[in-house]
N, C-alpha and C. Protein backbone atom coordinates (compact mmCIF):
# COMPACT_ATOMS: atom_id res chain seq x y z
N UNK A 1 114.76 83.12 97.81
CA UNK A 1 115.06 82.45 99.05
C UNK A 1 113.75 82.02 99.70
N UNK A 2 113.24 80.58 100.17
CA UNK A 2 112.56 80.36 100.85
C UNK A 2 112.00 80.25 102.34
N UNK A 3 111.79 81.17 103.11
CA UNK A 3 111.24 81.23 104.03
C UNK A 3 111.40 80.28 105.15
N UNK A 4 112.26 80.88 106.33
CA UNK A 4 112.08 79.32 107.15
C UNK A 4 111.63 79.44 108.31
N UNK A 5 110.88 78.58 108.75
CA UNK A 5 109.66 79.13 110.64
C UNK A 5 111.30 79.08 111.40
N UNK A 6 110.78 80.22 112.15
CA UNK A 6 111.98 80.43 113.22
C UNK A 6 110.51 80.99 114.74
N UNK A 7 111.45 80.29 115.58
CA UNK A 7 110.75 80.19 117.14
C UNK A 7 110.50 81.74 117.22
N UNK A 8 109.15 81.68 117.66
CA UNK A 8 108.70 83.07 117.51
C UNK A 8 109.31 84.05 119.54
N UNK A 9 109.41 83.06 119.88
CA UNK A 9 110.20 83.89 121.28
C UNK A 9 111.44 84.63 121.34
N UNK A 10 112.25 83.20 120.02
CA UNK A 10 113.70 83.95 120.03
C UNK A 10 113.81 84.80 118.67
N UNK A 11 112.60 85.34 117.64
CA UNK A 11 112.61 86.32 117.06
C UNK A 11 112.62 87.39 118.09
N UNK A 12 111.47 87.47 119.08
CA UNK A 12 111.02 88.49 119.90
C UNK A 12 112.52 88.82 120.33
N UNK A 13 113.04 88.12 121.04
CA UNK A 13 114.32 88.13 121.89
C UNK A 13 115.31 89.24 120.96
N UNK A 14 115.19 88.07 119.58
CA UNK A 14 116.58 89.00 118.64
C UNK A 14 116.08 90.06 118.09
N UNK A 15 114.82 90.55 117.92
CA UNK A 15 114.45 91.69 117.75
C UNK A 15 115.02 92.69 118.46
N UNK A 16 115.04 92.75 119.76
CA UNK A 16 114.36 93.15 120.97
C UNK A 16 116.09 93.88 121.39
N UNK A 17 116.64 92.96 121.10
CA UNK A 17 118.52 92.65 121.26
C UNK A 17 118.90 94.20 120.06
N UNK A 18 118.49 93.69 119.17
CA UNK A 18 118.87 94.39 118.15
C UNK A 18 118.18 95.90 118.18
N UNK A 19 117.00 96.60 119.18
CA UNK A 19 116.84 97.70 118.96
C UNK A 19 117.40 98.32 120.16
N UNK A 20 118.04 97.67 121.27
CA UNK A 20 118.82 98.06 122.59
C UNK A 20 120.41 98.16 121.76
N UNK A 21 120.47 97.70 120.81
CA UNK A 21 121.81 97.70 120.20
C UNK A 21 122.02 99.10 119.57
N UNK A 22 120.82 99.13 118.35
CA UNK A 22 120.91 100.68 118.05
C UNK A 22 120.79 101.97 118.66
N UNK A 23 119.54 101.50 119.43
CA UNK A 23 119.68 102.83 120.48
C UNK A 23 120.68 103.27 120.83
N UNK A 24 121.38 102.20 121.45
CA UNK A 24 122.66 102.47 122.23
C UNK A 24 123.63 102.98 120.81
N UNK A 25 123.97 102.59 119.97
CA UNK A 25 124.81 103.54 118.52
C UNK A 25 124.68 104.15 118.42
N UNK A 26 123.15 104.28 118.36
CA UNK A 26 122.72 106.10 117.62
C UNK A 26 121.96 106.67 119.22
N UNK A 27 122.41 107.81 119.78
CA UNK A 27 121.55 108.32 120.84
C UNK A 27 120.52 109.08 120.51
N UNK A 28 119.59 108.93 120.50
CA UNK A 28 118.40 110.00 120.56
C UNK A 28 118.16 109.34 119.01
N UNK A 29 117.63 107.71 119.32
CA UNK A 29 117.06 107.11 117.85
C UNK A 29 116.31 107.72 118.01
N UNK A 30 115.27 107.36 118.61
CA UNK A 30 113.61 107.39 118.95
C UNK A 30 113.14 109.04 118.29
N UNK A 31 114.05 109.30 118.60
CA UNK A 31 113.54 111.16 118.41
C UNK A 31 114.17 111.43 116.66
N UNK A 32 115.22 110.61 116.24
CA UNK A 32 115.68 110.76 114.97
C UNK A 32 114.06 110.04 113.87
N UNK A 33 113.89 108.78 114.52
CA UNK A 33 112.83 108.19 113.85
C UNK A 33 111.69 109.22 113.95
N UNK A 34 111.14 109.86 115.10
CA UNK A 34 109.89 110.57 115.14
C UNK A 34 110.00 111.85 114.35
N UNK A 35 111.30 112.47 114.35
CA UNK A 35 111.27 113.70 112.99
C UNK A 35 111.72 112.83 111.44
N UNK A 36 111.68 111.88 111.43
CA UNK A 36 112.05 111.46 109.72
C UNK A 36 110.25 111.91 109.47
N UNK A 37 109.23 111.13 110.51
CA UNK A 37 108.33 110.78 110.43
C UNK A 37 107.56 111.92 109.81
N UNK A 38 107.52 113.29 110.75
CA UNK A 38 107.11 114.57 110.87
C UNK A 38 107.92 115.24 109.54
N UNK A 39 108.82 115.20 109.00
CA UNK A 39 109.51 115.23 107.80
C UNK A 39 108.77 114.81 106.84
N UNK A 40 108.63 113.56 106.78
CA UNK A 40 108.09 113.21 105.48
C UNK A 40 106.58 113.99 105.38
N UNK A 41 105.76 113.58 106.59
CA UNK A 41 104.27 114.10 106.54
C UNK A 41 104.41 115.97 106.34
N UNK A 42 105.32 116.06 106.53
CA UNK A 42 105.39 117.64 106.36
C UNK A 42 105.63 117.97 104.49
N UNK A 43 106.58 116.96 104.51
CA UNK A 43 106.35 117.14 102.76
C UNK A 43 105.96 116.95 101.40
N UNK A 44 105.16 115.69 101.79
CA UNK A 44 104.04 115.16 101.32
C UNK A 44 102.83 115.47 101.57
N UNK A 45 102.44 116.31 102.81
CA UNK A 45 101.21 116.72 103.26
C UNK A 45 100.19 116.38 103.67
N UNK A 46 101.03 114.82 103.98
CA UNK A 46 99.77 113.61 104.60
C UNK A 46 101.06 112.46 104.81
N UNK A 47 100.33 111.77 105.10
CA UNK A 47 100.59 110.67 105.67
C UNK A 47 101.19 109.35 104.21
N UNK A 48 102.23 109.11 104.22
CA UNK A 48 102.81 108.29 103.00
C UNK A 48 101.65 106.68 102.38
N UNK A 49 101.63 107.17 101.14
CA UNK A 49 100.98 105.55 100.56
C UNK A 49 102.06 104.82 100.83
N UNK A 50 102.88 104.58 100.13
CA UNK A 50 104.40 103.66 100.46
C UNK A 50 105.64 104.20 100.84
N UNK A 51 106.13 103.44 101.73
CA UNK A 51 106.83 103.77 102.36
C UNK A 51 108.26 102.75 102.14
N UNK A 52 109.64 102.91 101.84
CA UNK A 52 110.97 101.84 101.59
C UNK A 52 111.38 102.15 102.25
N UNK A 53 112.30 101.49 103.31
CA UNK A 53 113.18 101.28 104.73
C UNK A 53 114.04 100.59 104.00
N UNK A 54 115.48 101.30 103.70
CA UNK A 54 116.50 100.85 103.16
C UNK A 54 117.09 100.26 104.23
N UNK A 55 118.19 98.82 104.29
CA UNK A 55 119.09 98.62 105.42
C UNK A 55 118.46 98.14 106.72
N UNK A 56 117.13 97.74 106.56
CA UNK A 56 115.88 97.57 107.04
C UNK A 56 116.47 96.72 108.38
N UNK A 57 117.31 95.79 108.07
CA UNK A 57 117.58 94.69 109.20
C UNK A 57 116.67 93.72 109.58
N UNK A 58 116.27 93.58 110.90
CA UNK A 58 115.26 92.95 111.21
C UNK A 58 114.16 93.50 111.80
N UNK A 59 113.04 94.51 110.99
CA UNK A 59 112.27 95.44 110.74
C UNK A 59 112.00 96.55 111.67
N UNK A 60 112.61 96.89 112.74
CA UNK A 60 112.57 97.49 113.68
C UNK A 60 111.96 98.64 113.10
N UNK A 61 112.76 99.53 112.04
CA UNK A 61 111.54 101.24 111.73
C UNK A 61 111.01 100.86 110.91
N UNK A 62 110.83 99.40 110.22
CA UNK A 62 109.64 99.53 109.16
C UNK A 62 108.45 98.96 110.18
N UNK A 63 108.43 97.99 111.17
CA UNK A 63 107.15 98.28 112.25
C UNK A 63 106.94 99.33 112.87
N UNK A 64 107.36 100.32 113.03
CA UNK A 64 107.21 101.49 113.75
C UNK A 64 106.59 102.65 112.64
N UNK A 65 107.34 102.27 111.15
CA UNK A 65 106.45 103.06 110.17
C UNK A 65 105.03 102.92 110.12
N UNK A 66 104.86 101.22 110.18
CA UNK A 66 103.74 100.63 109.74
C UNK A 66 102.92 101.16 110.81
N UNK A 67 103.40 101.47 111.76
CA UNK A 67 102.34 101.58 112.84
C UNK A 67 101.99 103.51 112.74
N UNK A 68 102.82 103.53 111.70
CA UNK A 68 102.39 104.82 112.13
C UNK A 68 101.73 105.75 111.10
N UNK A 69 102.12 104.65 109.85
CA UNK A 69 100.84 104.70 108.79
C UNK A 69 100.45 103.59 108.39
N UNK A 70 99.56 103.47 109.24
CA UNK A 70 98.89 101.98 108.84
C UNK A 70 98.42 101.62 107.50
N UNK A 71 98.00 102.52 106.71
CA UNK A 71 97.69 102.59 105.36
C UNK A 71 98.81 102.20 104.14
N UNK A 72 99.75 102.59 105.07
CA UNK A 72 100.44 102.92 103.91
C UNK A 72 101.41 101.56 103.63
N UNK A 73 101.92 100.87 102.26
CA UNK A 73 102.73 99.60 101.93
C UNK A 73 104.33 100.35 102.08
N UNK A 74 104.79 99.31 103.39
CA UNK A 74 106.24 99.19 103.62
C UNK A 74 106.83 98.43 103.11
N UNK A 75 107.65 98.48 102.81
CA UNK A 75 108.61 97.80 101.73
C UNK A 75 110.04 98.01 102.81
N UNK A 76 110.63 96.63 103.33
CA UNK A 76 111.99 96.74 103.80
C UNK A 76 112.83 96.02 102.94
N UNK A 77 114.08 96.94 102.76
CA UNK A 77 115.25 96.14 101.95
C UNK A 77 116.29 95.74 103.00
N UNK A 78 116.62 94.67 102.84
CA UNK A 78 118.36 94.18 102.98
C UNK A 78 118.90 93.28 102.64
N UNK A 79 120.49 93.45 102.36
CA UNK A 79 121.19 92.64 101.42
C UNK A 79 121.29 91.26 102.42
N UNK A 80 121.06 90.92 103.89
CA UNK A 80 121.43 90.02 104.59
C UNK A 80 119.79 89.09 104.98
N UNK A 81 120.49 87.97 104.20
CA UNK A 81 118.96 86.95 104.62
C UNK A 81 118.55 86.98 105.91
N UNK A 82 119.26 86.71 107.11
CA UNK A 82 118.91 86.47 108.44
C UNK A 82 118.27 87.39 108.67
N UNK A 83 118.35 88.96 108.73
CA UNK A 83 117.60 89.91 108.71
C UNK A 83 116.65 89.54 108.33
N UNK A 84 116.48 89.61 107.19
CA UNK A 84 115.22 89.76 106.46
C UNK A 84 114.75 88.70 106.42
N UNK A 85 114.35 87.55 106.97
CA UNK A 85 113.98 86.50 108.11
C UNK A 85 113.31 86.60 108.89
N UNK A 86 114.38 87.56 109.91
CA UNK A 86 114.13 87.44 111.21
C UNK A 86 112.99 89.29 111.20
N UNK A 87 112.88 89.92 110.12
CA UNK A 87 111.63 90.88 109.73
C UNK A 87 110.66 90.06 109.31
N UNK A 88 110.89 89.49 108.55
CA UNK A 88 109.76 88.32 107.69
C UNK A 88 108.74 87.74 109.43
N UNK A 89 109.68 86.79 110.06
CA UNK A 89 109.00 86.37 111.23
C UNK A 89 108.01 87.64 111.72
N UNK A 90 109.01 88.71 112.81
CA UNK A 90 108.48 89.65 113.06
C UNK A 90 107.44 90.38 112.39
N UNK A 91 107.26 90.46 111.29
CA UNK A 91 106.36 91.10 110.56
C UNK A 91 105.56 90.53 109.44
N UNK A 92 105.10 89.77 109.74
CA UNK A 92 104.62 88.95 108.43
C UNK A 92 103.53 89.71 107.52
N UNK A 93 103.57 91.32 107.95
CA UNK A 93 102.94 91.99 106.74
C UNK A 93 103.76 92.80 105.90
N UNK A 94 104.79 92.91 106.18
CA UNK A 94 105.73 93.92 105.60
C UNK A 94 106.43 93.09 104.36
N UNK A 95 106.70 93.74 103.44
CA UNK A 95 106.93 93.06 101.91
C UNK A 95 108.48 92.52 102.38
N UNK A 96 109.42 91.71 102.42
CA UNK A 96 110.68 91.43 102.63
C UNK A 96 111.55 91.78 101.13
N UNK A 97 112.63 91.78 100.73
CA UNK A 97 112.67 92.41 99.14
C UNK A 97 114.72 92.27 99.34
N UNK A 98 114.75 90.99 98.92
CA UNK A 98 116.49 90.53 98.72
C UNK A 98 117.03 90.95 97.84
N UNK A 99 117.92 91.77 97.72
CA UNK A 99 118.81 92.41 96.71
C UNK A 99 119.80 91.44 96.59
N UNK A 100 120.47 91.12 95.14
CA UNK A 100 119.50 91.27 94.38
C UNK A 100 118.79 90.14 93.59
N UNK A 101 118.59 89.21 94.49
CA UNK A 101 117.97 87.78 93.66
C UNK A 101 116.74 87.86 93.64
N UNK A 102 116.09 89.04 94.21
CA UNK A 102 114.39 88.90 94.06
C UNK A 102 114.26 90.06 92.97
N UNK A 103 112.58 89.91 92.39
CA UNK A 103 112.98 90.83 91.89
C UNK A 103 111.77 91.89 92.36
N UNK A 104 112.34 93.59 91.43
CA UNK A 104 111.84 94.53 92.19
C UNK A 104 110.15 94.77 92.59
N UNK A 105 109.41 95.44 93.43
CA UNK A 105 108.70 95.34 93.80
C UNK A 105 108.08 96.51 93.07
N UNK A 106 106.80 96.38 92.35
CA UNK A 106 106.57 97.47 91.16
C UNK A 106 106.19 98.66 91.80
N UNK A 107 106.01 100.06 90.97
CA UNK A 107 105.65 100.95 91.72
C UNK A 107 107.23 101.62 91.53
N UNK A 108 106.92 102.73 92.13
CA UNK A 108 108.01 103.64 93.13
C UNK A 108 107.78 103.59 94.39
N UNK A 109 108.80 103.47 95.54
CA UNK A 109 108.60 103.42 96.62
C UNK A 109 108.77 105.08 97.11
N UNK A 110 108.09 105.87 97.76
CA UNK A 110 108.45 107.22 98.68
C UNK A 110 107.65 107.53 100.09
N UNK A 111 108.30 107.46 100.65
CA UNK A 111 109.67 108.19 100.63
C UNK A 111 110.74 106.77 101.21
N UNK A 112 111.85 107.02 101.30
CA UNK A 112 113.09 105.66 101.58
C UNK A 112 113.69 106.75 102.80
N UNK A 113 113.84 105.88 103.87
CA UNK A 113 114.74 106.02 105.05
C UNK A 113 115.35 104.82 105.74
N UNK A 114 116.46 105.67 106.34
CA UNK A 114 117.37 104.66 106.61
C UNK A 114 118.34 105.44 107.66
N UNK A 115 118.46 104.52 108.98
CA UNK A 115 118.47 105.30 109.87
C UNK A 115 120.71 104.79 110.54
N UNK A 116 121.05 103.81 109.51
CA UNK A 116 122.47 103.69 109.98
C UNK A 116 123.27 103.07 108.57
């Protein structure tokens, strides 16, 4: 799928839409995301090389991963183009990865979370 410029205000906007959406689904995201986080670094014993955000959407915990291992290659999946678009915009460092017309991204990805 090729890539299409989308207005970078109304990414911000539909980003922005979309993490007042989950919050509100899941209560106490913020605190679910900050122990996946403390989870993984607890069992790996550092801080993740790569990191896969299954169900990724429009990148909401794979920027929040990224930010929180900057080192480390995020990889977001989802089966829905607009998403992964409207992550692509938002994040133009994060790998985008269409199931299943692209193909896989080499490596093993660890650890994979996915928060709905």
């Amino acid at each position: 799928m090729t890539p299409i410029a989308l207005d970078p205000v109304r990414v911000a906007a539909w980003r922005s839409t979309w993490d007042a959406m989950m919050t509100g689904f899941i209560p106490g995201l913020a605190g679910l995301e900050r122990a996946l986080g403390t989870a993984v670094e607890a069992l790996r014993g550092g801080p993740p090389r790569r990191v896969l955000d299954l169900g990724g959407g429009p990148g909401l915990l794979a920027e929040r991963m990224a930010a929180r291992w900057p080192d480390a290659t995020v990889t977001l999946v989802d089966l829905d183009p607009v998403l992964l678009e409207l992550a692509r915009a938002g994040l133009p460092d994060v790998i985008g990865w269409s199931v299943p017309t692209s193909p896989r991204p080499r490596g093993r990805p660890a650890p994979a979370a996915a928060t709905t």
